[in-house]
Protein backbone atom coordinates (compact mmCIF):
# COMPACT_ATOMS: atom_id res chain seq x y z
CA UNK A 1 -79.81 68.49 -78.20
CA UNK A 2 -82.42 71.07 -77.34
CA UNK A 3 -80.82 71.57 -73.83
CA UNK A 4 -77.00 71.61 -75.61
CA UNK A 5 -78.56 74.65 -78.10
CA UNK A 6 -80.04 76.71 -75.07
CA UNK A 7 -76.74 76.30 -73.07
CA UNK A 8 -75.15 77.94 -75.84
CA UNK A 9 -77.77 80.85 -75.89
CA UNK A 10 -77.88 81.09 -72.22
CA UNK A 11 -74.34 81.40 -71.73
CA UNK A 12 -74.10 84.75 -73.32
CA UNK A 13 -75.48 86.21 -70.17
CA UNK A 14 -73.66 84.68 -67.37
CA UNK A 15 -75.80 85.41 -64.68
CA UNK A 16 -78.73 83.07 -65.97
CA UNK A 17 -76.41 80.45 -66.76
CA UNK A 18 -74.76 80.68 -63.42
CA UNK A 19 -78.34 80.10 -62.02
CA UNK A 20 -79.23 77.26 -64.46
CA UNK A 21 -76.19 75.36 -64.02
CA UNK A 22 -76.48 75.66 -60.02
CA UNK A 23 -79.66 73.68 -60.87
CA UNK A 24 -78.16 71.16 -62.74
CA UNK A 25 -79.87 71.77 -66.13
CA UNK A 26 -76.58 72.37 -67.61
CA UNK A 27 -74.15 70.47 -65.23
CA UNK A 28 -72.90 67.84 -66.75
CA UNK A 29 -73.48 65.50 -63.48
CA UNK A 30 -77.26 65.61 -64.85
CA UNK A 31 -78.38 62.68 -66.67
CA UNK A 32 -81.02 61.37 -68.44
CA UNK A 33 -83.46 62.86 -71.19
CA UNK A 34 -84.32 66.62 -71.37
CA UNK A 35 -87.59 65.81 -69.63
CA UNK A 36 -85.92 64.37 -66.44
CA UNK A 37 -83.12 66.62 -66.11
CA UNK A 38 -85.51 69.59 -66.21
CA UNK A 39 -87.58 67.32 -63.54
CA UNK A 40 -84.51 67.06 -61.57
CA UNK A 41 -83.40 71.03 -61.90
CA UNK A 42 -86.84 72.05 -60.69
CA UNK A 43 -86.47 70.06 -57.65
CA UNK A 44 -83.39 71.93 -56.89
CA UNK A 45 -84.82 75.32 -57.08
CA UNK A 46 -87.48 74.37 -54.91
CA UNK A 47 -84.93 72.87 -52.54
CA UNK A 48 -82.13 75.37 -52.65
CA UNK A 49 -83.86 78.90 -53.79
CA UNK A 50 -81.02 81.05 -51.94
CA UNK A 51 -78.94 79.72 -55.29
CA UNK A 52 -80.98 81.96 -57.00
CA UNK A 53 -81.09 84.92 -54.53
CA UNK A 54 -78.00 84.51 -54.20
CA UNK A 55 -76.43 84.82 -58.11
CA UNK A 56 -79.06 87.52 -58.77
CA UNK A 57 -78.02 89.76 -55.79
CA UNK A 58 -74.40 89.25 -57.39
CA UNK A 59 -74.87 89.48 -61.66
CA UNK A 60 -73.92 91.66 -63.23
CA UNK A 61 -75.23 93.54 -66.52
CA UNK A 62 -72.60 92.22 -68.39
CA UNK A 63 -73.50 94.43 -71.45
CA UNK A 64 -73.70 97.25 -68.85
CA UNK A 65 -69.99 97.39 -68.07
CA UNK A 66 -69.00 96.63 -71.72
CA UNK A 67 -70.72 100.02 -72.11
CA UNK A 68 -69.00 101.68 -69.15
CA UNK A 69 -65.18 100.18 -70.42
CA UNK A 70 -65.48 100.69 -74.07
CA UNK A 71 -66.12 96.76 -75.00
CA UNK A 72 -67.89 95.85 -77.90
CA UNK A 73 -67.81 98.82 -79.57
CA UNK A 74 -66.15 102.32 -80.30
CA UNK A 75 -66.05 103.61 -77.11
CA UNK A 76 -67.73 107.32 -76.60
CA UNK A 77 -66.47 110.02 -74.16
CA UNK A 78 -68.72 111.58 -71.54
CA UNK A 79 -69.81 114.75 -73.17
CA UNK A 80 -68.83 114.14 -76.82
CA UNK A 81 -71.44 114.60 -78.54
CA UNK A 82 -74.22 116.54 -75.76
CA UNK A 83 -76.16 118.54 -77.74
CA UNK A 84 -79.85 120.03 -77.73
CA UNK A 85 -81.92 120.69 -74.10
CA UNK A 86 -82.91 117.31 -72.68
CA UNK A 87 -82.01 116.76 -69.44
CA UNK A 88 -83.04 113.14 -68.33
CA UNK A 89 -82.93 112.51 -64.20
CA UNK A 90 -82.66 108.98 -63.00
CA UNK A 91 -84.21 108.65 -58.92
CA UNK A 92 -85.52 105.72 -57.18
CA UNK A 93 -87.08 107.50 -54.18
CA UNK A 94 -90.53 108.53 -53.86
CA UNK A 95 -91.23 111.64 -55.40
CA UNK A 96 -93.95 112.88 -53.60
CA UNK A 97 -91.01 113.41 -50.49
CA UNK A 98 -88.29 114.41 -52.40
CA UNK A 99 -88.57 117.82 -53.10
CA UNK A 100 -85.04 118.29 -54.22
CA UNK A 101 -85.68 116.50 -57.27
CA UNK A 102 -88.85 118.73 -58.00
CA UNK A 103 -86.75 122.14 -57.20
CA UNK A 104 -83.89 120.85 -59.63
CA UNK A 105 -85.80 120.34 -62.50
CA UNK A 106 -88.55 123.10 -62.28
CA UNK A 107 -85.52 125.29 -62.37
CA UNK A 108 -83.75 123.87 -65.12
CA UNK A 109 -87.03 124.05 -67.14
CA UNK A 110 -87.85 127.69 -66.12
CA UNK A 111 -84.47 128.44 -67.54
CA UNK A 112 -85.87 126.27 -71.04
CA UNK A 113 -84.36 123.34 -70.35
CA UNK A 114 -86.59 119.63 -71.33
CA UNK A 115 -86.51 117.84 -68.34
CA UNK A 116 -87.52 113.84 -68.32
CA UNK A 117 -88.04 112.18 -65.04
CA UNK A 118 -87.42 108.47 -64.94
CA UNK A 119 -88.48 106.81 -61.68
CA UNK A 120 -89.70 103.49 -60.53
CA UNK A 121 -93.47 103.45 -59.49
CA UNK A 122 -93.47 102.94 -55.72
CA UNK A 123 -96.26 100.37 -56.33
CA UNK A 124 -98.28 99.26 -59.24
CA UNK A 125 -100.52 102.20 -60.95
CA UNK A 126 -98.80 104.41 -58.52
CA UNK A 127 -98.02 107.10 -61.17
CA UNK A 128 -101.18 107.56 -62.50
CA UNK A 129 -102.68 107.67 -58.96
CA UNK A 130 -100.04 110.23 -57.57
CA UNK A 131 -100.74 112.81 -60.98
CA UNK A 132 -97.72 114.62 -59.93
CA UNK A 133 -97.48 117.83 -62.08
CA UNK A 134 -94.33 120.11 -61.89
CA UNK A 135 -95.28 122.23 -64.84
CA UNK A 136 -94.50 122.85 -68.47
CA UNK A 137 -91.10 121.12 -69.69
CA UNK A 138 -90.85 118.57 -67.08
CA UNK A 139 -91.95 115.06 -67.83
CA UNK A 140 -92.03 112.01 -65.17
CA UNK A 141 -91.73 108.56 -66.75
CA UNK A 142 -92.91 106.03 -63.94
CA UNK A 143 -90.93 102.03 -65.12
CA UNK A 144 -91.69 99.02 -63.12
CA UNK A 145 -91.45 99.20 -59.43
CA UNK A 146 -89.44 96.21 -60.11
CA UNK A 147 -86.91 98.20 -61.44
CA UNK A 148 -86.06 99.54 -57.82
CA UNK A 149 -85.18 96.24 -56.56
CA UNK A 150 -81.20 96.43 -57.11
CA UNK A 151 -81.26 99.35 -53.95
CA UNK A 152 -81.37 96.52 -51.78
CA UNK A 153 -78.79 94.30 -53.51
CA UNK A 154 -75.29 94.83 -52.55
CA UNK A 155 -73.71 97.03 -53.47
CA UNK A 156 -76.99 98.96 -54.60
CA UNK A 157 -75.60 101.16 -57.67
CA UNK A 158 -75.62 98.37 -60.22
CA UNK A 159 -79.03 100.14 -61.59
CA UNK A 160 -79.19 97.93 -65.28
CA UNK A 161 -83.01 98.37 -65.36
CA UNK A 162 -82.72 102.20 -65.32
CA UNK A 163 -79.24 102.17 -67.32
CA UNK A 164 -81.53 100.14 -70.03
CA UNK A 165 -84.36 102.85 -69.86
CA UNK A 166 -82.09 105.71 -70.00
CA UNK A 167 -80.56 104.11 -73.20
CA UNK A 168 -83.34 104.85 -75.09
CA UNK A 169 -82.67 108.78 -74.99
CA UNK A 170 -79.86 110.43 -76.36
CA UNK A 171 -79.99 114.25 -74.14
CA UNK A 172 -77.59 116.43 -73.36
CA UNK A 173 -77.19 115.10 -70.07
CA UNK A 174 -77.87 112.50 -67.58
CA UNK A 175 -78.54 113.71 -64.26
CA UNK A 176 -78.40 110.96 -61.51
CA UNK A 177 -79.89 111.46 -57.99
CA UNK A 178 -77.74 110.23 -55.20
CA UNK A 179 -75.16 106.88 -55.77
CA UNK A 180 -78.19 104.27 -56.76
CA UNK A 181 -78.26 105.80 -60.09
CA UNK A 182 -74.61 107.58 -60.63
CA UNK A 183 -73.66 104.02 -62.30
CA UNK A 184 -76.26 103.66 -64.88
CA UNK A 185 -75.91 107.63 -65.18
CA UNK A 186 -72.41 107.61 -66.21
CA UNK A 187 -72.41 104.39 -68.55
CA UNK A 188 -75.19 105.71 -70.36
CA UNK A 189 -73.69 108.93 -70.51
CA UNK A 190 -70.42 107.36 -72.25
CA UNK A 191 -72.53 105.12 -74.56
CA UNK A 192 -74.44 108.22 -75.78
CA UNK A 193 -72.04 110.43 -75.58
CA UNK A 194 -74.14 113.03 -73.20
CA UNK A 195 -72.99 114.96 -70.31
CA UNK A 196 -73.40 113.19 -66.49
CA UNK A 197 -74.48 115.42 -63.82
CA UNK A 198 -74.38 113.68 -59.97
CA UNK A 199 -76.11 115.14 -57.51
CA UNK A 200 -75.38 113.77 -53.96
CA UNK A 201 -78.24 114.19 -51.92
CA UNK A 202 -76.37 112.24 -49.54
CA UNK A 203 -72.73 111.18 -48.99
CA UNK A 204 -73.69 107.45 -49.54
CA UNK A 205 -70.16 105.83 -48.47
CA UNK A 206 -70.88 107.93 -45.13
CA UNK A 207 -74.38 106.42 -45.03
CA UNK A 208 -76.00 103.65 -42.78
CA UNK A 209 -77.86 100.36 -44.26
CA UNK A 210 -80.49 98.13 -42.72
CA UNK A 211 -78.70 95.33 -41.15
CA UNK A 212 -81.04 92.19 -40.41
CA UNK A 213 -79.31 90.18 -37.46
CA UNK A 214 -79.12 93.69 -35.48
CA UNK A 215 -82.43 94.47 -36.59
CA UNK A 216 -81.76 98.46 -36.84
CA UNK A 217 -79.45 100.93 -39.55
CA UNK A 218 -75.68 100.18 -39.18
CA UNK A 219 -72.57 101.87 -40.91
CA UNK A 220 -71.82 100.50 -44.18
CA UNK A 221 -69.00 97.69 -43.22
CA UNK A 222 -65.21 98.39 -44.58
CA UNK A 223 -65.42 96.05 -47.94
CA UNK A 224 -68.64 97.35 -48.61
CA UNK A 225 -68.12 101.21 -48.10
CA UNK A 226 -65.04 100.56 -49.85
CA UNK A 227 -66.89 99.47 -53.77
CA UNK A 228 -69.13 102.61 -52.81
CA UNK A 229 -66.24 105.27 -51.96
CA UNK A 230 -64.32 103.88 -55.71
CA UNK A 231 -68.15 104.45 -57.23
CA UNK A 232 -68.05 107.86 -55.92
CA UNK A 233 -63.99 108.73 -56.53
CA UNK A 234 -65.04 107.80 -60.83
CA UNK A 235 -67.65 110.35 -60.13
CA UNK A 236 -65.82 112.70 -58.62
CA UNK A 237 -63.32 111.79 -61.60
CA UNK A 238 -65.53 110.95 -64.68
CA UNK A 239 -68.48 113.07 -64.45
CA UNK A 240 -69.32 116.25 -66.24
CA UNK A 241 -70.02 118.10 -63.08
CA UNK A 242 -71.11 116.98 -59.33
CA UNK A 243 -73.21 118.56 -56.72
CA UNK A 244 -74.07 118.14 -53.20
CA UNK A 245 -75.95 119.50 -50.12
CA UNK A 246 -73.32 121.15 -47.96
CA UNK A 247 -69.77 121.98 -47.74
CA UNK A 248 -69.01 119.92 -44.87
CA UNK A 249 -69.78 117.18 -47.19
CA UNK A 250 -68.17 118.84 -50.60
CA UNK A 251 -64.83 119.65 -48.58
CA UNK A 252 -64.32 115.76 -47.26
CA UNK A 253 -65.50 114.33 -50.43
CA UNK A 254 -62.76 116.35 -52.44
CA UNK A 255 -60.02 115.98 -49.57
CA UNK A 256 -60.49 111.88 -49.29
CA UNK A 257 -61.54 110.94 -52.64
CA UNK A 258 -59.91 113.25 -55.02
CA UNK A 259 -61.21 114.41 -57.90
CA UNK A 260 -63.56 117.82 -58.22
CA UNK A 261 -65.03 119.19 -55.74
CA UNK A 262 -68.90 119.24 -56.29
CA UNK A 263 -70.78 122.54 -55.97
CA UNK A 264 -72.86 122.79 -53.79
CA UNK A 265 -76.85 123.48 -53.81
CA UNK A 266 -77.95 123.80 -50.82
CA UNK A 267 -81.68 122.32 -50.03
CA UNK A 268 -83.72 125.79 -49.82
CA UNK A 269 -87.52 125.90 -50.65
CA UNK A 270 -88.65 128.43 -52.95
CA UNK A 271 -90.93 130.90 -51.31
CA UNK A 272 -92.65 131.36 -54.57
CA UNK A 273 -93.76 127.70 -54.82
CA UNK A 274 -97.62 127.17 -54.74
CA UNK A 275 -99.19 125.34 -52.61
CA UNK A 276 -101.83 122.60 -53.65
CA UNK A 277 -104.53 124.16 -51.07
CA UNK A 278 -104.79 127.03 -48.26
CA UNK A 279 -103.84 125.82 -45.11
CA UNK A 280 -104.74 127.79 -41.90
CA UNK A 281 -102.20 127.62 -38.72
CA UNK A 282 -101.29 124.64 -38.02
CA UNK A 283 -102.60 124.85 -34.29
CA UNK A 284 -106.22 125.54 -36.00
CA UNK A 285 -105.36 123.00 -38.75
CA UNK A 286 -105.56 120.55 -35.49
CA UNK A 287 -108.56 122.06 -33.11
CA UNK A 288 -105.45 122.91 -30.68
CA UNK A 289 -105.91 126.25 -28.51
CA UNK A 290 -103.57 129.08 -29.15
CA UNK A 291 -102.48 129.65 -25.98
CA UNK A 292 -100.58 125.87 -26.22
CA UNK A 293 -96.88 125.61 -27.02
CA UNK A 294 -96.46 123.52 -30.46
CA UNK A 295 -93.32 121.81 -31.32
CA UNK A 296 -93.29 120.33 -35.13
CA UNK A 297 -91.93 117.50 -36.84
CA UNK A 298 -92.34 117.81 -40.30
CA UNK A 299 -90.72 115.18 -42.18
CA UNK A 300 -89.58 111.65 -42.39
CA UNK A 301 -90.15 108.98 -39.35
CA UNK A 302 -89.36 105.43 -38.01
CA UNK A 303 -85.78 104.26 -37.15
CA UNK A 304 -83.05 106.53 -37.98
CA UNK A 305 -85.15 109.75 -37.05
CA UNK A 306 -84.20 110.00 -33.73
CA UNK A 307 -87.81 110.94 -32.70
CA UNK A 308 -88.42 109.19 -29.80
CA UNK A 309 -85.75 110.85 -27.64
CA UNK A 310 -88.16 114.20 -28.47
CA UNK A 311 -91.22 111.91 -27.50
CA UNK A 312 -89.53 111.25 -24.36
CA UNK A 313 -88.51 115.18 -23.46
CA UNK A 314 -92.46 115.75 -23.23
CA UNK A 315 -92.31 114.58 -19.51
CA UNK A 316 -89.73 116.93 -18.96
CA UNK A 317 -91.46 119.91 -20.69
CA UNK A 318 -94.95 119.11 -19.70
CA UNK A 319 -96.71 122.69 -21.71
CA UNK A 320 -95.42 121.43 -24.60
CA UNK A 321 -97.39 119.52 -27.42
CA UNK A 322 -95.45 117.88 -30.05
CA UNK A 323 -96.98 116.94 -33.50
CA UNK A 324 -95.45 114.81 -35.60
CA UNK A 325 -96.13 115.37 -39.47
CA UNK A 326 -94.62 112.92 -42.22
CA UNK A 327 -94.85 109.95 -44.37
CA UNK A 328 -94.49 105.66 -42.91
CA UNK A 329 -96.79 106.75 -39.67
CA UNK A 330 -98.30 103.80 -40.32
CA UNK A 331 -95.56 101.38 -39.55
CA UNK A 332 -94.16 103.20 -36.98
CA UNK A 333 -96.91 105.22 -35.29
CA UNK A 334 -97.69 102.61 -33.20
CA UNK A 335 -94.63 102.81 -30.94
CA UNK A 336 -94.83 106.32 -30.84
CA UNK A 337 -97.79 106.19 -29.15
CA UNK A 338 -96.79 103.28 -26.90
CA UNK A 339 -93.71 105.10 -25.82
CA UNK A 340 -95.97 107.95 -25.21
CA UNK A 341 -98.31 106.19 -23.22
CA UNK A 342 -95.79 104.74 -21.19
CA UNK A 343 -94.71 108.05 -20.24
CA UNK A 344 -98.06 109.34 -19.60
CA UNK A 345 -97.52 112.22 -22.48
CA UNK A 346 -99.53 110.28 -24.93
CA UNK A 347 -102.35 113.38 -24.56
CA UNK A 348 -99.12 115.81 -25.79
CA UNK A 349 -98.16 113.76 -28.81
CA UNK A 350 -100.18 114.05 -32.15
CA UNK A 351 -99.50 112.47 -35.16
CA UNK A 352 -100.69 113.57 -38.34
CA UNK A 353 -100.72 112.37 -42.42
CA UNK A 354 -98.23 114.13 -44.46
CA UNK A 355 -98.61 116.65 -46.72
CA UNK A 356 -97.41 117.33 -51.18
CA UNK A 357 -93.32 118.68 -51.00
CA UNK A 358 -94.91 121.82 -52.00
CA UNK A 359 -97.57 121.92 -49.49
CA UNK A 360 -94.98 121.69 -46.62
CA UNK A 361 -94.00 125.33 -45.71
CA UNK A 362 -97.62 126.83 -45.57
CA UNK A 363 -98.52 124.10 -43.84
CA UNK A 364 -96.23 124.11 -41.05
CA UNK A 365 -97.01 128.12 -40.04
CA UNK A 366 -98.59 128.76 -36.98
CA UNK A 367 -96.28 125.91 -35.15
CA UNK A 368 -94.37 127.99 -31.86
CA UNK A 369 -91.15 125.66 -33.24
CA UNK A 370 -89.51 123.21 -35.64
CA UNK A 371 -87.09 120.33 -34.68
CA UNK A 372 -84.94 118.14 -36.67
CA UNK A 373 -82.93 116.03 -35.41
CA UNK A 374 -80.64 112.56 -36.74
CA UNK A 375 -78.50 109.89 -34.69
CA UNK A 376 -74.65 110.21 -35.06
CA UNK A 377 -74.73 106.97 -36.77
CA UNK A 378 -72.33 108.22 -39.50
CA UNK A 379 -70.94 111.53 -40.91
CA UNK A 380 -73.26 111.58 -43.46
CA UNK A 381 -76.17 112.14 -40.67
CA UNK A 382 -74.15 114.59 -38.64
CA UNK A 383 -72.65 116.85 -41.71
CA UNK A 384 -76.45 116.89 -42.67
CA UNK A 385 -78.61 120.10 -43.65
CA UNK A 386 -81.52 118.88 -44.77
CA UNK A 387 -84.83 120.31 -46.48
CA UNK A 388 -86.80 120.23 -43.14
CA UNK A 389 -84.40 123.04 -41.84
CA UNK A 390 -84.85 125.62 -44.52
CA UNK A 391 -88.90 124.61 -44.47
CA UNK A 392 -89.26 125.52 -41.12
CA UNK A 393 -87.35 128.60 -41.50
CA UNK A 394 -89.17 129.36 -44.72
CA UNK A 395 -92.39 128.95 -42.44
CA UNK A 396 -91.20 131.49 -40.00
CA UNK A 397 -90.47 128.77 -37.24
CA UNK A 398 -87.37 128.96 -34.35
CA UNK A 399 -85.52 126.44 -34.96
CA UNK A 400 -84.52 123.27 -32.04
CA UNK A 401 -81.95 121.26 -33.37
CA UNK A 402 -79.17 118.70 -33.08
CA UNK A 403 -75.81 120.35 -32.01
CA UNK A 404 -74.59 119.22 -35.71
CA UNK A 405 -72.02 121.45 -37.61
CA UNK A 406 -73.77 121.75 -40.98
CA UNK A 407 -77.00 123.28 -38.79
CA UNK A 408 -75.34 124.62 -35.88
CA UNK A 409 -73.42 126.75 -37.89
CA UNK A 410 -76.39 127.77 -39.90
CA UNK A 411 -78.54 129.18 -36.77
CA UNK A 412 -75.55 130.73 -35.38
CA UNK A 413 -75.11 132.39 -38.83
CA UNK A 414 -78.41 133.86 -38.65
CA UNK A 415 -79.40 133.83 -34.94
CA UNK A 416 -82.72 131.37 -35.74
CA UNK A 417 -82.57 128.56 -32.79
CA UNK A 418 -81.44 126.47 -30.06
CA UNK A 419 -79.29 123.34 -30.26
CA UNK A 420 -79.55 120.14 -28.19
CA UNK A 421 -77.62 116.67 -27.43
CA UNK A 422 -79.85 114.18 -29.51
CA UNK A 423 -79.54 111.71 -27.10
CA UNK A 424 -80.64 113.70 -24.53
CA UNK A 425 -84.16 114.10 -23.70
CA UNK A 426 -83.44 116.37 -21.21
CA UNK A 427 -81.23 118.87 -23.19
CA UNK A 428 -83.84 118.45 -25.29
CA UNK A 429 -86.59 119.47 -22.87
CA UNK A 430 -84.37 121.93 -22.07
CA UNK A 431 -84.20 124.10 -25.33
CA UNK A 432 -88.06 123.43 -25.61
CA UNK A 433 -88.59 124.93 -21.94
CA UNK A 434 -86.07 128.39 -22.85
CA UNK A 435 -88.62 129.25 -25.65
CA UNK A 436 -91.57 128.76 -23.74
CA UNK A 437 -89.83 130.62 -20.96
CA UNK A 438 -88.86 133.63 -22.72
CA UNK A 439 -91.03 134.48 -25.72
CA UNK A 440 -89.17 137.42 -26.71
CA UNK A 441 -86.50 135.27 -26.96
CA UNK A 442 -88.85 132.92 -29.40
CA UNK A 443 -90.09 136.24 -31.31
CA UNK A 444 -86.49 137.55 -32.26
CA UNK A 445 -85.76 134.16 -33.57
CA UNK A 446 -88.99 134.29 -35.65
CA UNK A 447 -88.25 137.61 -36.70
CA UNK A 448 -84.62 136.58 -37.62
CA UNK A 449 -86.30 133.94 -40.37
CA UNK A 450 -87.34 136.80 -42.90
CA UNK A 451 -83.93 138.29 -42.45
CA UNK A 452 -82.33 134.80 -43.04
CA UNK A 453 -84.71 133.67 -46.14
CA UNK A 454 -83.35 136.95 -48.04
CA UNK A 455 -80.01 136.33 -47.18
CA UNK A 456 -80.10 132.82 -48.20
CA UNK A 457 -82.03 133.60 -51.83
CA UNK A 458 -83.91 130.65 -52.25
CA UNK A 459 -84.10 131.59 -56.19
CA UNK A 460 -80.63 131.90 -56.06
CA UNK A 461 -79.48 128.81 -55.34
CA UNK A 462 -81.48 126.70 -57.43
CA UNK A 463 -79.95 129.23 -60.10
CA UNK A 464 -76.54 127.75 -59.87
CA UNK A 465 -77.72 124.68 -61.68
CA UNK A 466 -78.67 126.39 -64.07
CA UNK A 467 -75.34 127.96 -64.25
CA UNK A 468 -73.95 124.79 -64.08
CA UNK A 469 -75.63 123.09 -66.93
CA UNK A 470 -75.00 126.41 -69.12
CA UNK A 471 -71.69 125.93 -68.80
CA UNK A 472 -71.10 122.16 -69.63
CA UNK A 473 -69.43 122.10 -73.15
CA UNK A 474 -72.02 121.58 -76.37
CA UNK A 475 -71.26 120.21 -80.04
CA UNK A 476 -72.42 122.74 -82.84
């Protein structure tokens, strides 16, 4: 009786019930009392626990997309009833190395705007351990780090954890950060009847994931890029407004997937931003002599980086010294080094902690050169122009780079840099040896950087969000 009355309860959320049952606690090929058929289901989970990896990677929030279809009750429209100042952001990445997040909503609450952060904690007590402050009218609201956990479940967008914690407001607007959160973003949005802003950071049907059996990041395969390209066409379709890095990126998005085209923001620091300490050069930040040639990495490492091609260009372009700056050094530090000693460079390779979003730009001056580079893994990689471009320019840095559209175009534009083949080490040698070579060639690009950071209007740019969210439609 008791285990006919919690069948009945259970089976209002599928999901657990389709677990239960795999276990035979519901299946009616169980026998015997209560006691021994719960005896018998917990053998089975301890025998077969992929049954329950495998329904939870696949549930769905059932009350979730009764919310996003209108089920269950009177359906709302996006935007219906937005009203007020709040602004609510839904992210799952590290804040501390996302500075696009930071740049969005100190803008939006310079210009008055409320701005709530919601975020899982990378860890445990993270939050309070972090203290990130990003000044009056923006609030970050760390939730379980558990809530993260669907970014790894196929097909990664089905966020019900945040969707439940962005229930509990009612703002103007939802703002969700790249294609983890646009789901949760635009149900919510429709259940409270608040604007949905997406911001792409990335063109995430374009993207690479971690495949296990090849042990490295691989294109998203065709079923799977498929679900994500229809999650990003309703965006394109449904949302109140969407945004994005580049045009490369806005142009194909519109052209293949319909819908609006986003507008774009492109990913330019603020020269008025503050940083949390003085930093001197970066060559006396690290003992090194002036008279050395520095080459700086200043931003994320390990597989999908491209870095040790660079690493590897050291024996080629033995004055140079190349200092790597950025967060997961710890994992993958290692085989930096053991590349490095394997080429005999390892004395020309230094790798350093990273430093606060806001902290990058002062501390990267003083550097004779920054790089960026990406494999062309996908076209979300080589349409890329990412925040590490506009920091080093912002730091008065020539600029080495992959021969990429997005950035080629940009220090053509402005006359800031070399490019390079990425899988070159040579090439990349190459460009490294020109500067050294001819330092008046090195100077005009360093002198080109003020000219470019006026041009570009850092202020600006961040201004057309504010533009954007001033025009979205209000009620009274």
């Amino acid at each position: 009786m008791v285990i006919k009355r919690t069948a009945s309860v259970v089976k209002k959320w599928p999901p657990l019930y389709r677990i239960l049952h795999s276990t035979f606690i519901f299946s009616r090929r169980a026998y015997g009392s209560g006691v021994s058929r719960l005896r018998t289901a917990m053998e089975n989970m301890r025998a077969r626990p992929h049954i329950w990896r495998l329904h939870m990677a696949n549930a769905r929030w059932s009350f979730m997309d009764g919310a996003a279809t209108g089920k269950g009750r009177e359906p709302s429209r996006i935007g219906a009833r937005a009203a007020g100042r709040e602004i609510v952001m839904l992210i799952v990445s590290d804040l501390r190395f996302d500075p696009r997040v930071e740049r969005e909503a100190r803008a939006l609450a310079s210009a008055g705007y409320i701005v709530t952060v919601i975020c899982p904690e990378p860890s445990k007590g993270a939050g309070e351990k972090y203290n990130l402050d990003w000044g009056p009218g923006v609030v970050i609201k760390y939730v379980r780090p558990a809530c993260a956990r669907f970014v790894t479940q196929k097909p990664g967008f089905h966020a019900g954890p945040l969707y439940s914690e962005a229930l509990r407001m009612k703002p103007f607007a939802f703002h969700a950060h790249d294609l983890h959160t646009a789901y949760a973003a635009l149900v919510a949005a429709k259940a409270r009847g608040s604007h949905v802003v997406v911001d792409f950071h990335e063109w995430f049907s374009e993207n690479v994931h971690w495949d296990n059996a090849k042990a490295g990041w691989v294109p998203f395969p065709p079923d799977w890029r498929r679900v994500l390209q229809v999650m990003e066409t309703r965006c394109l379709s449904e949302a109140s407004a969407t945004v994005t890095v580049c045009d490369s990126i806005a142009d194909a998005m519109v052209n293949e997937l319909g819908g609006r085209r986003p507008v774009v923001i492109r990913n330019i620091p603020s020269l008025n931003a503050i940083p949390t300490k003085d930093y001197p050069p970066l060559k006396q930040q690290l003992g090194l002599p002036e008279s050395c040639f520095v080459v700086l990495w200043q931003g994320g490492t390990g597989p999908t980086r491209m870095i040790e091609p660079i690493i590897e260009a050291l024996a080629f372009a033995p004055r140079c010294i190349f200092v790597v700056r950025g967060p997961s050094l710890q994992y993958y530090g290692e085989g930096y080094r053991a590349l490095a000693r394997d080429l005999g460079v390892e004395d020309r390779l230094i790798l350093v902690d990273p430093v606060p979003s806001r902290d990058v730009v002062a501390a990267a001056r003083g550097a004779d050169a920054g790089i960026w580079t990406l494999p062309e893994l996908c076209r979300n990689f080589t349409f890329a122009l990412p925040n590490k471009v506009f920091e080093y320019i912002a730091s008065g840095l020539p600029l080495l780079a992959a021969h990429y559209p997005e950035v080629k175009r940009l220090l053509t534009e402005h006359d800031l840099g070399l490019t390079f083949d990425p899988y070159d080490p040579k090439s990349i040698a190459a460009t490294i040896n020109r500067l050294i070579d001819d330092p008046a060639l090195a100077e005009r690009f360093r002198k080109n950087t003020s000219t470019a950071l006026r041009r570009l209007d850092a202020d600006a740019e961040w201004r057309k969000l504010v533009t954007l969210y001033d025009s979205l439609p209000r009620v009274g």
